[in-house]
Protein backbone atom coordinates (compact mmCIF):
# COMPACT_ATOMS: atom_id res chain seq x y z
CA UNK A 1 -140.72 -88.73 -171.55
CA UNK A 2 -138.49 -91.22 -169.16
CA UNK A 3 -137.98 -90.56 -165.85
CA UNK A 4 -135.15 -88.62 -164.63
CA UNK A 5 -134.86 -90.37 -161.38
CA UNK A 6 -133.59 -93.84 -160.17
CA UNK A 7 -134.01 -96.15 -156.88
CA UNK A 8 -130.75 -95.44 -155.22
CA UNK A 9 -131.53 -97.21 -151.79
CA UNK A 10 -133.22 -99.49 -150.29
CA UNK A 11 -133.91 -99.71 -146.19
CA UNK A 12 -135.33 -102.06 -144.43
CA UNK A 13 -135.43 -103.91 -140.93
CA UNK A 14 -134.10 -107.29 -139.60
CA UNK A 15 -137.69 -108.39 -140.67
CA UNK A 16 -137.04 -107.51 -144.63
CA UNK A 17 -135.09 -110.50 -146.23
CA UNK A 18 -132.27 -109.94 -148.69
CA UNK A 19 -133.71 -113.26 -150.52
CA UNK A 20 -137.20 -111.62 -150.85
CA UNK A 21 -136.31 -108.17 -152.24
CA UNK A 22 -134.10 -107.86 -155.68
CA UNK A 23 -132.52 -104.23 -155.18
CA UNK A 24 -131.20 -104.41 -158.87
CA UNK A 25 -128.69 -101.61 -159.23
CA UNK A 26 -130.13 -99.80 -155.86
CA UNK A 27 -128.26 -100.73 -152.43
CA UNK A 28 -129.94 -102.48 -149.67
CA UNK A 29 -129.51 -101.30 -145.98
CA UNK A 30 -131.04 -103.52 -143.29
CA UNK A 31 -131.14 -101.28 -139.97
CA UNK A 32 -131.57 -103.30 -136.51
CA UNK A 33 -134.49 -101.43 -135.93
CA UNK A 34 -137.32 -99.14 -137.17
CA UNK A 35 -135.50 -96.04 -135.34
CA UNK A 36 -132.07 -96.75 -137.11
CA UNK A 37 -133.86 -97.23 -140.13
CA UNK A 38 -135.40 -93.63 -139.89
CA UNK A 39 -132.05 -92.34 -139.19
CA UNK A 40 -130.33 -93.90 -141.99
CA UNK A 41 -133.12 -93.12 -144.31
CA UNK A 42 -132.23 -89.36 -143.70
CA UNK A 43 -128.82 -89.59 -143.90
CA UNK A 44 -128.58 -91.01 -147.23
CA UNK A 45 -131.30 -88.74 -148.77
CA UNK A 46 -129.32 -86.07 -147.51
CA UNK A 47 -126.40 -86.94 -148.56
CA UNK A 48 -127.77 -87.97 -152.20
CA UNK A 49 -129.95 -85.10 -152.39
CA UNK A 50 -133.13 -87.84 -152.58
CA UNK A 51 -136.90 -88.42 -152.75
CA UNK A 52 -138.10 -90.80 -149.98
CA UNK A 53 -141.25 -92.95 -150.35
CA UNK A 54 -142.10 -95.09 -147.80
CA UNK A 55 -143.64 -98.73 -148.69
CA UNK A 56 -146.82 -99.78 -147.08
CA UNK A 57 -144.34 -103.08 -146.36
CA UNK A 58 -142.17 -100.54 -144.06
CA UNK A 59 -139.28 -100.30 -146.48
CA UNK A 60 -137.93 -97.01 -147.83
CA UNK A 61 -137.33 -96.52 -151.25
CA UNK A 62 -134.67 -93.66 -152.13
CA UNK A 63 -134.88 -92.20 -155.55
CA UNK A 64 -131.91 -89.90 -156.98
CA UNK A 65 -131.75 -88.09 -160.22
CA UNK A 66 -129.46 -89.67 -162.51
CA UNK A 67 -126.66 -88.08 -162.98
């Protein structure tokens, strides 16, 4: 059975480097902070009707169903 879902997002901080992290077909948000990172975090999930899972690295992984 494959999963039904997909990484939509990715958000990080300042401190996550582009160069480090290979989003694939996922975007990649870098927020100035750790409090506009919550914010956007929530905002997209909302808006993509998402699963969050938050990374013991800090970064917040949005999965969608495909659709």
């Amino acid at each position: 059975m494959s999963n039904p879902n997909q990484i939509y997002a990715l958000i990080g901080t300042l401190s996550h480097s582009i160069e480090q992290i290979n989003p694939g077909n996922a975007i990649f948000i870098r927020a100035k902070d750790e409090q506009e990172q919550e914010v956007l975090m929530r905002e997209i999930a909302l808006a993509v009707v998402g699963d969050v899972v938050k990374l013991s690295n800090g970064l917040y992984l949005i999965l969608a169903a495909i659709r």
